[in-house]
Protein backbone atom coordinates (compact mmCIF):
# COMPACT_ATOMS: atom_id res chain seq x y z
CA UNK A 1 -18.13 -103.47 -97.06
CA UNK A 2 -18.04 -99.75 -97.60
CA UNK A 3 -15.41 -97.48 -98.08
CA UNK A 4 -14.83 -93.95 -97.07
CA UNK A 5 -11.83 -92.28 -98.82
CA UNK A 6 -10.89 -88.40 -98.14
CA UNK A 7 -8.44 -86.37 -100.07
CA UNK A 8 -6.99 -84.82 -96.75
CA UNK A 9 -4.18 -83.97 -94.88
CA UNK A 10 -3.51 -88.20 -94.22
CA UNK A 11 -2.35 -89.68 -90.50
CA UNK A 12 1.20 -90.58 -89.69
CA UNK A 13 1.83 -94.02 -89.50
CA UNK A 14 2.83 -93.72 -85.57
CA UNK A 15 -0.69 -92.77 -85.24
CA UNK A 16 -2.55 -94.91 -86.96
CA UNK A 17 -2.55 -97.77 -83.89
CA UNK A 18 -4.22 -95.27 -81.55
CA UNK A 19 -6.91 -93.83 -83.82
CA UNK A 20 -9.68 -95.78 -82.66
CA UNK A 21 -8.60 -94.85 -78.58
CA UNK A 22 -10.91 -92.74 -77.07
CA UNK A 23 -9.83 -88.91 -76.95
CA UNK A 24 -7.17 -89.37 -79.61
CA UNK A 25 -6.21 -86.71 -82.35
CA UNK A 26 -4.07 -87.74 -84.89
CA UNK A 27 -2.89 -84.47 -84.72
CA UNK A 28 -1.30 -84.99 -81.07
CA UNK A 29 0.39 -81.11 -80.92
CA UNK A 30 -0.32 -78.84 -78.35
CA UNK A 31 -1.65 -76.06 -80.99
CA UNK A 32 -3.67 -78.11 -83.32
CA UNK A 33 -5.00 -76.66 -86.47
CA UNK A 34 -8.00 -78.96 -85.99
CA UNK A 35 -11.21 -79.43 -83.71
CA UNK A 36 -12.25 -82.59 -82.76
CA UNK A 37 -13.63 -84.15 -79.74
CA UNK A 38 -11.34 -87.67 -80.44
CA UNK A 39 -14.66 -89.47 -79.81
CA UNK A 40 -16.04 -89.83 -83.04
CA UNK A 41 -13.97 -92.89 -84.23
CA UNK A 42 -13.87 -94.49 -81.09
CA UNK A 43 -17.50 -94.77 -80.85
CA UNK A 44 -17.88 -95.58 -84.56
CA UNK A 45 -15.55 -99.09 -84.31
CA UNK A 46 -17.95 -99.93 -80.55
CA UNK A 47 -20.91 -99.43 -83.25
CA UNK A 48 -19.37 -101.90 -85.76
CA UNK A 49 -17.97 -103.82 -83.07
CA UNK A 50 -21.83 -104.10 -81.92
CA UNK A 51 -22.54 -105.51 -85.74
CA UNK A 52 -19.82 -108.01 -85.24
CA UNK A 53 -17.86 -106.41 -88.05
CA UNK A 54 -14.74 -104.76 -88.21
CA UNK A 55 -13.03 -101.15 -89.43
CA UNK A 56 -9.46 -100.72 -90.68
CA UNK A 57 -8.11 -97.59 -92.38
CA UNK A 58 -4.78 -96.85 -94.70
CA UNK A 59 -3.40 -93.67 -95.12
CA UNK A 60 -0.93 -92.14 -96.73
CA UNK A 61 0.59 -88.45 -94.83
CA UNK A 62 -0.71 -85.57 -97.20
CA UNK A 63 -2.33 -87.28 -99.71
CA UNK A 64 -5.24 -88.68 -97.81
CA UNK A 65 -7.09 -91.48 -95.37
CA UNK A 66 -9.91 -94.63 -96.37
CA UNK A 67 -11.88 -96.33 -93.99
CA UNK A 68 -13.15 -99.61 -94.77
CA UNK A 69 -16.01 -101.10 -92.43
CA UNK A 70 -17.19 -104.96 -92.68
CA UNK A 71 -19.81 -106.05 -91.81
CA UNK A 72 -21.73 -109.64 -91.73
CA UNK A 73 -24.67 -110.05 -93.94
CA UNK A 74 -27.52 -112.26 -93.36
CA UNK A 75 -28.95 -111.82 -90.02
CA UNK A 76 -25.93 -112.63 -87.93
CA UNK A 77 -25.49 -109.02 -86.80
CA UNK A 78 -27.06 -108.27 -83.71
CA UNK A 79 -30.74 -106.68 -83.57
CA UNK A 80 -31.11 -103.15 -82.97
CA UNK A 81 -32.88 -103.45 -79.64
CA UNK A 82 -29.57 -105.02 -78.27
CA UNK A 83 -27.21 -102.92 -79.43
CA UNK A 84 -28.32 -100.38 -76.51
CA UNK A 85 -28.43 -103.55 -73.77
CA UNK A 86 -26.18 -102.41 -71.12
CA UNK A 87 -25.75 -106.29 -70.12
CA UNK A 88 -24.02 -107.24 -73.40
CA UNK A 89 -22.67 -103.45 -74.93
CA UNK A 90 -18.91 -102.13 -73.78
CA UNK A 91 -19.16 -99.23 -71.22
CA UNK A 92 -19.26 -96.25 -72.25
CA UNK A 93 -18.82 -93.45 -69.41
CA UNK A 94 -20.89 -90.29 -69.17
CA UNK A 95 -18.27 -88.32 -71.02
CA UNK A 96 -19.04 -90.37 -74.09
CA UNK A 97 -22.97 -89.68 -73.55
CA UNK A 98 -23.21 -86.70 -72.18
CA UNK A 99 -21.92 -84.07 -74.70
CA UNK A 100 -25.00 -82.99 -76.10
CA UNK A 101 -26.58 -82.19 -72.78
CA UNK A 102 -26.46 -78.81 -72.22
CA UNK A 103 -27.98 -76.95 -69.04
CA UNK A 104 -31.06 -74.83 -69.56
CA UNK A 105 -32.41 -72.06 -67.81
CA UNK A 106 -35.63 -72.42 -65.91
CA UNK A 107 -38.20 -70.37 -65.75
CA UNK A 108 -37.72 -67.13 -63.25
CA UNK A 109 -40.01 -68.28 -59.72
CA UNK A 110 -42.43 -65.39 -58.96
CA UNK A 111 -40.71 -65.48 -55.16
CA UNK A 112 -38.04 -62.53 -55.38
CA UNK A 113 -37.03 -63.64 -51.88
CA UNK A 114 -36.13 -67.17 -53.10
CA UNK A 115 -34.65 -65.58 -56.34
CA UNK A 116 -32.39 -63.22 -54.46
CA UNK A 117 -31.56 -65.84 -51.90
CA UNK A 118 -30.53 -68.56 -54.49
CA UNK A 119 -28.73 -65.39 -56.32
CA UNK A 120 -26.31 -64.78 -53.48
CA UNK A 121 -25.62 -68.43 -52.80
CA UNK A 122 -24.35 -68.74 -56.10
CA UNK A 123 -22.42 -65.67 -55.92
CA UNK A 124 -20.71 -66.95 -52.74
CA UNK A 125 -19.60 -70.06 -55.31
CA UNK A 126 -16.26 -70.36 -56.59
CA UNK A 127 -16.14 -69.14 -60.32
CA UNK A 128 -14.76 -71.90 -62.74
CA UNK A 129 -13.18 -71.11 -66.09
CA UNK A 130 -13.64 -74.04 -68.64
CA UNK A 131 -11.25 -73.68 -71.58
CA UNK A 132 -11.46 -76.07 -74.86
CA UNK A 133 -11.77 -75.86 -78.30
CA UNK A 134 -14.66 -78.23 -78.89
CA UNK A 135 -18.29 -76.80 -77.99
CA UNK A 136 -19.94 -80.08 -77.20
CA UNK A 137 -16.71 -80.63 -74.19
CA UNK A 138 -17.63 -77.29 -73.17
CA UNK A 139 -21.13 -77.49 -73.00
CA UNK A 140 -20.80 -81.24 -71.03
CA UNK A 141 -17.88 -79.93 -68.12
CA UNK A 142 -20.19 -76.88 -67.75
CA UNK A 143 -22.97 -79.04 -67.20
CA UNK A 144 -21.14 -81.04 -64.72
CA UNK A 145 -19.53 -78.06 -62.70
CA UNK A 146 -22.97 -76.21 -62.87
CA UNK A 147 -25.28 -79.14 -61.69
CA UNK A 148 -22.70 -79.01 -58.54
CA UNK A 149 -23.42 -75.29 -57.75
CA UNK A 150 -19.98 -73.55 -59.37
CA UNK A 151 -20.45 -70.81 -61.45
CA UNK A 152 -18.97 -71.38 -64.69
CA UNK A 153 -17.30 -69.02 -67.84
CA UNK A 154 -16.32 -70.77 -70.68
CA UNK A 155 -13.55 -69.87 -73.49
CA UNK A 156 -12.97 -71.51 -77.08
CA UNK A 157 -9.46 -71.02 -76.99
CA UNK A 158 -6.57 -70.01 -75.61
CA UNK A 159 -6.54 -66.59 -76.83
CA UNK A 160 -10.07 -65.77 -75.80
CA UNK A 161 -9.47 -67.01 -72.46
CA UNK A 162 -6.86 -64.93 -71.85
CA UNK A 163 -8.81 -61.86 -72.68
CA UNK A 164 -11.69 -63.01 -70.24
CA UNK A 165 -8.28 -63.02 -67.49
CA UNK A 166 -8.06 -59.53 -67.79
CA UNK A 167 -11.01 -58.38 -66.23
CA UNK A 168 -12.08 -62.21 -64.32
CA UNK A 169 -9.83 -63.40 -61.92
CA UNK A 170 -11.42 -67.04 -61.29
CA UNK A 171 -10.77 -69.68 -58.57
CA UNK A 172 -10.01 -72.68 -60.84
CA UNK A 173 -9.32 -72.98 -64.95
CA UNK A 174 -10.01 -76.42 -66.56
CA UNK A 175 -8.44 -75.51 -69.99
CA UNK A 176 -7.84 -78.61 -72.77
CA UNK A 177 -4.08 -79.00 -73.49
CA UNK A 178 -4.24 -78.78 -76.94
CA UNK A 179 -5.81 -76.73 -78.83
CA UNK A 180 -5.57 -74.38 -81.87
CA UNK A 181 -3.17 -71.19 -81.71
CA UNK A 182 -2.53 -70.69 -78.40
CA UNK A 183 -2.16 -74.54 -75.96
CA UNK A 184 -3.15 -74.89 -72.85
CA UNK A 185 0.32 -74.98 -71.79
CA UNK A 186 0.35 -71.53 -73.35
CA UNK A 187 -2.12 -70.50 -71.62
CA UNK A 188 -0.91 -72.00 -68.15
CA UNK A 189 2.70 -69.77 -68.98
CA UNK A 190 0.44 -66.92 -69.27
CA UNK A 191 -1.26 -67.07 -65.83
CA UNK A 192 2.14 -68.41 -63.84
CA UNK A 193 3.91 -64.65 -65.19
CA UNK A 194 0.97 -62.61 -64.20
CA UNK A 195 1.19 -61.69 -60.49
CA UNK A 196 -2.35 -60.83 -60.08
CA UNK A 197 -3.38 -64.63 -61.35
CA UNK A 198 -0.42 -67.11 -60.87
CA UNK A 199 -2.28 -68.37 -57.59
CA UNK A 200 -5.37 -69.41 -59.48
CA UNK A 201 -4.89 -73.67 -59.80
CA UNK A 202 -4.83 -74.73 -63.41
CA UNK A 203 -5.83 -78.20 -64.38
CA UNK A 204 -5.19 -79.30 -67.81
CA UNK A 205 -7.22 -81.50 -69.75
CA UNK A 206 -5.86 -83.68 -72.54
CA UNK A 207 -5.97 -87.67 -73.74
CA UNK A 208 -2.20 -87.44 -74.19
CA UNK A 209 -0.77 -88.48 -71.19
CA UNK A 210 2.41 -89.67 -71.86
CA UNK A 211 5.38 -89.04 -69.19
CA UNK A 212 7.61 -86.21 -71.25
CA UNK A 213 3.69 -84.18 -71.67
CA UNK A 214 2.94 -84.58 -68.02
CA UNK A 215 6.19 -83.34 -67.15
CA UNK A 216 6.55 -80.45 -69.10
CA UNK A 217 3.07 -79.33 -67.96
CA UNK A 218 4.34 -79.67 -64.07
CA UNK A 219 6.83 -77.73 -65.21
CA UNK A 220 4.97 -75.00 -66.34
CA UNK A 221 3.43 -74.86 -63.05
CA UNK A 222 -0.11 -77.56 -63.71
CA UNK A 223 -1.58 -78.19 -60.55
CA UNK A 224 -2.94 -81.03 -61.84
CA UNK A 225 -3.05 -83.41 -64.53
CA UNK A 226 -6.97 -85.28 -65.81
CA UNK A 227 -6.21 -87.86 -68.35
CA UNK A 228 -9.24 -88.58 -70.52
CA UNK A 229 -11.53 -90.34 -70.64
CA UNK A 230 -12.96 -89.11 -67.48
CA UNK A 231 -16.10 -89.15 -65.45
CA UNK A 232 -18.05 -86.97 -63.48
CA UNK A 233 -16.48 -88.28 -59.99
CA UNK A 234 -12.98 -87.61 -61.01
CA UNK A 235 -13.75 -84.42 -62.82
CA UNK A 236 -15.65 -83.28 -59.22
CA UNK A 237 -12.99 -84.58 -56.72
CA UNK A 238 -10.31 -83.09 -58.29
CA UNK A 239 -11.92 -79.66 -58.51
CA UNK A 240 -12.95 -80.21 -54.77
CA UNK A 241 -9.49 -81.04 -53.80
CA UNK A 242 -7.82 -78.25 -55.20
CA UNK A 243 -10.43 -75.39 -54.71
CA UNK A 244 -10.17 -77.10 -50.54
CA UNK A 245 -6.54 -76.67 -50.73
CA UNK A 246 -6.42 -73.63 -51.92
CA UNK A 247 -9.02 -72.56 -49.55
CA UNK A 248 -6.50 -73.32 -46.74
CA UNK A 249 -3.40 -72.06 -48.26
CA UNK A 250 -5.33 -68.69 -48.44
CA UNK A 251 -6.45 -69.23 -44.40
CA UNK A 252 -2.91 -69.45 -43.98
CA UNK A 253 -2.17 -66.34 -45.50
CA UNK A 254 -4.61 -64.62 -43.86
CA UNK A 255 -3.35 -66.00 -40.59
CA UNK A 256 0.63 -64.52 -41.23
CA UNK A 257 -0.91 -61.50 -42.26
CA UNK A 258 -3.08 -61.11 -39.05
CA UNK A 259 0.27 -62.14 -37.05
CA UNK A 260 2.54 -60.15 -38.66
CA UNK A 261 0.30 -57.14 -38.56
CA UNK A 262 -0.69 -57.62 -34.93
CA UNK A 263 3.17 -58.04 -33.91
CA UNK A 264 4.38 -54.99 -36.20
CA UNK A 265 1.61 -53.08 -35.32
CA UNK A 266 2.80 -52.23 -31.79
CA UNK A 267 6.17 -50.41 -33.00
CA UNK A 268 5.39 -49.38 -36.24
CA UNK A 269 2.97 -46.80 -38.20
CA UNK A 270 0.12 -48.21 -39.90
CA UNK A 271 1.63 -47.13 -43.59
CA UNK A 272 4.39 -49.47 -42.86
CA UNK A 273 2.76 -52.27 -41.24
CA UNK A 274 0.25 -52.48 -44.79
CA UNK A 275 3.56 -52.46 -46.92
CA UNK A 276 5.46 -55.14 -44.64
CA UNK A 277 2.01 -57.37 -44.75
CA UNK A 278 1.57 -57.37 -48.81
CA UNK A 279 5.09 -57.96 -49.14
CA UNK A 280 6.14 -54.21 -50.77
CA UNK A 281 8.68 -53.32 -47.57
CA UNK A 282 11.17 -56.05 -47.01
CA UNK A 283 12.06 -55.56 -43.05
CA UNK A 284 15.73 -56.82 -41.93
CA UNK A 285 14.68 -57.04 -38.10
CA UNK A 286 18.35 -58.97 -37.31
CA UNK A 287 20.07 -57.18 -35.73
CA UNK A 288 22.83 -54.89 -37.37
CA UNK A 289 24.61 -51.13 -37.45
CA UNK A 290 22.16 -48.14 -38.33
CA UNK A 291 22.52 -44.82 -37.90
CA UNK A 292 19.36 -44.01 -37.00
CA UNK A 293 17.86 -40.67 -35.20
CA UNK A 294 16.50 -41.49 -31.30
CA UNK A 295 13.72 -39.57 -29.49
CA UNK A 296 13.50 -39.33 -26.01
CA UNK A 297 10.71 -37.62 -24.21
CA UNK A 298 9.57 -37.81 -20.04
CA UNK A 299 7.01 -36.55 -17.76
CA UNK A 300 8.33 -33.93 -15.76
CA UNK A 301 7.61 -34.84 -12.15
CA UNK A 302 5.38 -38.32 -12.29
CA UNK A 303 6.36 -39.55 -9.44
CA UNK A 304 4.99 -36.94 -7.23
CA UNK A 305 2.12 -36.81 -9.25
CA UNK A 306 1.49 -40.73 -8.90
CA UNK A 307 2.03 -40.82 -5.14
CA UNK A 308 -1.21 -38.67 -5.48
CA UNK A 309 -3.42 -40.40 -7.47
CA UNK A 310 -5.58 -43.57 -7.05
CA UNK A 311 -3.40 -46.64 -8.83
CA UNK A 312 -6.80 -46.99 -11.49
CA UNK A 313 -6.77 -43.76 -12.39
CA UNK A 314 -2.93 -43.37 -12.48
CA UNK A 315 -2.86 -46.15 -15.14
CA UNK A 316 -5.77 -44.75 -17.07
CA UNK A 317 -3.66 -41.58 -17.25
CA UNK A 318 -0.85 -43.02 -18.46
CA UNK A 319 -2.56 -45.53 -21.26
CA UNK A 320 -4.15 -42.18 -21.95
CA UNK A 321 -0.58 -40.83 -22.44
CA UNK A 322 0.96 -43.16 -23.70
CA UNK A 323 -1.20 -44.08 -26.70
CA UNK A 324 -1.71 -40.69 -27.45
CA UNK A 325 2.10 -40.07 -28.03
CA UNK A 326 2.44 -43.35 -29.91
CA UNK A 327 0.12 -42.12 -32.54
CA UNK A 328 1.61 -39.06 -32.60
CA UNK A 329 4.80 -40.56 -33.54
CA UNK A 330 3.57 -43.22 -35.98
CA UNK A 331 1.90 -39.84 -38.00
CA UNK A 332 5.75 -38.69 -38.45
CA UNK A 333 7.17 -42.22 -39.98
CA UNK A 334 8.14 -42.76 -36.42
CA UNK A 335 8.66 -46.39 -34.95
CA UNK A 336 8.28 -46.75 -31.21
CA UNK A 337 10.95 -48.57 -29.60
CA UNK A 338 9.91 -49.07 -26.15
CA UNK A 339 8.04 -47.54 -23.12
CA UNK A 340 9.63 -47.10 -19.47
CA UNK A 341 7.07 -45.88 -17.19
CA UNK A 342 5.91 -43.07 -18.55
CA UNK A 343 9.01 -42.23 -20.49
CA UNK A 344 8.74 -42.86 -24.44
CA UNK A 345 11.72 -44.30 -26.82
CA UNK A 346 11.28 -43.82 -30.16
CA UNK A 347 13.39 -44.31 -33.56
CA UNK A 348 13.41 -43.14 -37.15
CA UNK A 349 15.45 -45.06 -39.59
CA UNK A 350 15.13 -48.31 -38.72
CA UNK A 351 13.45 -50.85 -39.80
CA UNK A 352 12.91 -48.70 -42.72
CA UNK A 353 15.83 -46.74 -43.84
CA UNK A 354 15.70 -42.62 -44.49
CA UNK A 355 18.72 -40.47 -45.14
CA UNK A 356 19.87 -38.49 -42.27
CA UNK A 357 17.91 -34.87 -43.03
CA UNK A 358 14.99 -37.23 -43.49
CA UNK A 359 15.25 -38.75 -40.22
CA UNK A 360 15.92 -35.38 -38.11
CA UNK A 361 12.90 -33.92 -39.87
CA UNK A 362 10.52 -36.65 -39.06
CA UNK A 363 11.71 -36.06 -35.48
CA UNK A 364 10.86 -32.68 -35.14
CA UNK A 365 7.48 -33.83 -36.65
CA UNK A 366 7.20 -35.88 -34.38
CA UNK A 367 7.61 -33.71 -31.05
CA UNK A 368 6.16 -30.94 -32.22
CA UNK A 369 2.78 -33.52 -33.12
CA UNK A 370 3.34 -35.53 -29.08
CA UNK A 371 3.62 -31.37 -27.57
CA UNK A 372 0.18 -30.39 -29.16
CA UNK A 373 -1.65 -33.47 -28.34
CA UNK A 374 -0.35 -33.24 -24.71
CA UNK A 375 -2.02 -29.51 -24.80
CA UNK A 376 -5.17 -31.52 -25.60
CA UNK A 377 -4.71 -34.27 -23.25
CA UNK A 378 -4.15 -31.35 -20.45
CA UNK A 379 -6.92 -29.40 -21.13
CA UNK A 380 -9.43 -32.48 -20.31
CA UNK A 381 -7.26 -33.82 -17.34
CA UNK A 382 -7.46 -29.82 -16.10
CA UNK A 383 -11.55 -29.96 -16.21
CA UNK A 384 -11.24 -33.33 -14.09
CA UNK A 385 -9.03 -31.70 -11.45
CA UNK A 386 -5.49 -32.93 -12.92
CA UNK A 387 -2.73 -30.77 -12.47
CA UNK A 388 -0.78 -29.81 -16.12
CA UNK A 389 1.68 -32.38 -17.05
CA UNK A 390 4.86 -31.22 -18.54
CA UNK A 391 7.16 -33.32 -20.90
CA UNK A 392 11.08 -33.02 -21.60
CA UNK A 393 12.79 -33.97 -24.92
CA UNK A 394 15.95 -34.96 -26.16
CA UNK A 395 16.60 -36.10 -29.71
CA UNK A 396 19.86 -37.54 -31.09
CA UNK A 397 21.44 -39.14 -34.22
CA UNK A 398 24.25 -41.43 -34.30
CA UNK A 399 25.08 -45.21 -34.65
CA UNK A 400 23.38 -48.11 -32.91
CA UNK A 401 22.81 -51.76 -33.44
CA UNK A 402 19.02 -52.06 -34.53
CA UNK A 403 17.02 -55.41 -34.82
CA UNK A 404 15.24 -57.71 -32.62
CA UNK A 405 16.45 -58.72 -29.16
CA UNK A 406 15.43 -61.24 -26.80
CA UNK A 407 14.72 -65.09 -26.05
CA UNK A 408 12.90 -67.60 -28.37
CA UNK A 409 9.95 -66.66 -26.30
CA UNK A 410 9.97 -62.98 -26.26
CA UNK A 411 11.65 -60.83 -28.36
CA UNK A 412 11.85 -57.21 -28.54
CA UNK A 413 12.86 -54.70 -31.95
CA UNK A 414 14.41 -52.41 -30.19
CA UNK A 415 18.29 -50.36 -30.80
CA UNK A 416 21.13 -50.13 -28.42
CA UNK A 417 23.98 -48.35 -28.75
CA UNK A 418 25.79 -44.69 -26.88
CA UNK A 419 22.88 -42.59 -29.42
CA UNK A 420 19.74 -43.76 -27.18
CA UNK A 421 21.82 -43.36 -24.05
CA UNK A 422 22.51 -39.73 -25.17
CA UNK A 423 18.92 -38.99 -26.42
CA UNK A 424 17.85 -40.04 -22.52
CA UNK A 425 20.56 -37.61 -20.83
CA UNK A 426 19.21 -34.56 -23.48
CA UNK A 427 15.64 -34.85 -21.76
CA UNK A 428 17.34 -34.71 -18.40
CA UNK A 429 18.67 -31.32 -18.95
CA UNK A 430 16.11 -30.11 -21.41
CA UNK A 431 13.52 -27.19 -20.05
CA UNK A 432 9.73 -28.40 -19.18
CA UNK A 433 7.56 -28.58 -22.27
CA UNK A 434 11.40 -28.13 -23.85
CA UNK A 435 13.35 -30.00 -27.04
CA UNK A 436 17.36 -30.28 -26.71
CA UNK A 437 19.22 -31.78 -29.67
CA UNK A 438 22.43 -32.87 -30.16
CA UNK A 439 24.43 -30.48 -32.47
CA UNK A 440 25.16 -33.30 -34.85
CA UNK A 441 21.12 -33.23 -35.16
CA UNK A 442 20.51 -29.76 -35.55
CA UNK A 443 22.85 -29.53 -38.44
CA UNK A 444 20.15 -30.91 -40.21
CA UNK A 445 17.28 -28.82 -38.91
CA UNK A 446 16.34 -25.28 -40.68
CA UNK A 447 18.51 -22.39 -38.73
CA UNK A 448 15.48 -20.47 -37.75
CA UNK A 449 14.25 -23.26 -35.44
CA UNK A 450 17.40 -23.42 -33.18
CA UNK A 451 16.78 -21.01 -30.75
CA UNK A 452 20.40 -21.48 -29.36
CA UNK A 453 22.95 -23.70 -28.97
CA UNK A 454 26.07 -24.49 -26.40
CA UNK A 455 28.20 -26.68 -24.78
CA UNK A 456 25.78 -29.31 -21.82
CA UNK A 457 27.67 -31.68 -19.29
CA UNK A 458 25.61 -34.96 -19.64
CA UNK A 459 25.09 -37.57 -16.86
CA UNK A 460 27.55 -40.47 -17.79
CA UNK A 461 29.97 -38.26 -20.45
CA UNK A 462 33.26 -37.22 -19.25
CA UNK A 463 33.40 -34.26 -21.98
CA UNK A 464 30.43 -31.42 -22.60
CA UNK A 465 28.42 -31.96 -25.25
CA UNK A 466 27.19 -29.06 -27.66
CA UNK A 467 23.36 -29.01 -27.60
CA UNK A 468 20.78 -26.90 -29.57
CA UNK A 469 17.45 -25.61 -28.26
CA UNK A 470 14.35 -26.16 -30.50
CA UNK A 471 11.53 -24.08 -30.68
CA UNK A 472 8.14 -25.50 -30.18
């Protein structure tokens, strides 16, 4: 027999019938004080167990622990050659055998092409962060993630794991659960609160797998759970099966974006469009009341002009046109409503809200950017024969119901309401290459751009309605 006695910190009694068990601490809490692999014991009864002899062990909490081992004497223990005969010894997985095997670095090949070929492979694999107090754990789930082609950091705690988060945003953590100062479910509250990381999976690593742990760390937001022991092929699949589904749930993303930035796209300015698609502008598109500020501008004489021109080049003109005044809006905030023939609705206010001055300021913008581009646009057409095309405004604020109208199968974001039907009847009676606002709109415009102002009758109002001139 011998005896091993410490002077230690002693095992609870609950723990004493699981101290043998593979992966055990018999200090079970998340933040141990002390490392250990829970191997150690496990293997040493399989040796004695090998001898035919047996190991017990009293303790006493805070006072200390004694092993006592037994074994047969004579030559009824078995011979050494057999105690490493897979036939007749207990299994023991590649966790148990594998700690100490460590990768090493080959030597560099004299091929640079190969080198730098092999170099960007790897850098195209996802990056693994392996969290756990114990070296020799480390060292082995390294080896196994490595061997597979995953690039690999590892952390000896919590703490230092976190710090590595700041500047290394990996695809996967594998982090033990418990471990001194701060636990892996620590650790996992720490990623789930920090926006730039709480996407990253997080599987946690522990031998104590009993329900009220595994629920606490779904709770916290585990992905998944790996109960040791473990081998290689579970280790693998479920680091295959997360870094796969996360792979799609990011295709998916990139899909909505692409969607939602090819739909917005055609109404909206590209500033607004990048906000709506990372999720910084929230964008009510029901419909509902606005008061929003309505451009209206119109060739001045198409028709004429297309009875004259061959139907090709008449609808290269006006994509010409058209696209020309639809950037020029979306460099004032604007958002395009609609286009009818050649004539061009546009909005400011909706979907994203501005305060009144803002929105008759951006309008202004707005022509003033659409009249100067047309001066472009003319002085090309002129040198290929075109005649000078001439554009009428009319801008007005007021009420309307704003949001997206339509059929399951086509939809449109566009406003109704009396404001767009004014805005259309100010470009009728506006001058060529002339702006006409509603006097409700020029109050908000500086005095020295109203050239003057006075009382209009509009097509479809049974009173006059005052009108300002704007100077272009």
């Amino acid at each position: 027999m011998v005896k091993v006695t410490d002077t230690g910190i002693g095992i609870r009694e609950d723990q004493l019938p699981h101290l043998f068990e593979r992966f055990r601490q018999a200090d079970g809490s998340t933040n141990r004080r002390y490392e250990g692999t829970g191997l150690g014991l496990a293997l040493v009864k399989e040796l004695v167990a090998l001898h035919h002899g047996t190991i017990d062990v009293t303790s006493t909490y805070d006072q200390g622990t004694t092993f006592a081992i037994t074994l047969p004497t004579g030559h009824h223990h078995l011979p050494a050659e057999q105690i490493v005969d897979q036939a007749t010894a207990p299994e023991i997985s590649r966790a148990d055998v594998e700690l100490a095997d460590i990768v090493t670095t080959s030597e560099p090949s004299s091929n640079q092409t190969l080198v730098a070929n092999i170099a960007t492979e790897l850098k195209d694999m996802p990056q693994i962060l392996v969290v756990d107090d114990n070296h020799d754990l480390r060292a082995y789930i390294s080896n196994v993630l490595q061997r597979q082609g995953y690039q690999v950091r590892t952390a000896h705690n919590g703490e230092a794991a976190l710090a590595m988060l700041e500047t290394f945003a990996p695809n996967l953590v594998l982090t033990d659960l418990m471990m001194p100062g701060m636990s892996g479910l620590e650790l996992l509250q720490q990623i789930r609160q920090d926006d730039r990381l709480n996407s990253i999976p997080v599987v946690l690593l522990t031998a104590k797998v009993d329900d009220e742990t595994r629920i606490e760390g779904v709770e916290q937001g585990a992905d998944a759970y790996l109960g040791k022991p473990f081998n290689d092929r579970e280790l693998l699949a479920e680091v295959r099966n997360l870094l796969a589904l996360k792979a799609n749930e990011q295709k998916v993303r990139e899909l909505n974006q692409y969607l939602t930035e090819s739909v917005l796209r055609r109404f909206l300015p590209a500033s607004l469009v990048n906000k709506a698609a990372a999720g910084d502008l929230q964008l009510a598109l029901q419909p509902e009341p606005r008061l929003i500020t309505v451009l209206f501008s119109d060739i001045v004489g198409f028709t004429p002009l297309s009875n004259h021109l061959d139907p090709r080049r008449l609808a290269q003109l006006l994509n010409e046109y058209l696209n020309a005044m639809t950037e020029a809006i979306f460099a004032s905030g604007g958002t395009v409503d609609k286009f009818m023939g050649d004539g061009v609705l546009a909005m400011f206010g909706a979907p994203e809200e501005l305060p009144p001055d803002e929105q008759a300021r951006r309008a202004i913008a707005a022509v003033h950017g659409m009249h100067d581009t047309l001066a472009d646009l003319n002085q090309q057409w002129q040198q290929q024969g075109m005649p000078e095309i001439r554009v009428r405004y009319g801008i007005h604020q007021g009420d309307a119901v704003v949001g997206m109208f339509g059929s399951e199968v086509r939809a449109d974001y566009t406003a109704i309401g009396a404001c767009v039907n004014v805005a259309s009847r100010l470009q009728e009676v506006a001058d060529p290459n002339g702006v006409l606002v509603s006097k409700t709109l020029a109050q908000h415009l500086p005095q020295e751009t109203i050239l003057s102002c006075y009382e209009a009758n509009l097509r479809g109002l049974k009173v006059p309605l005052e009108v300002c001139s704007i100077q272009l």
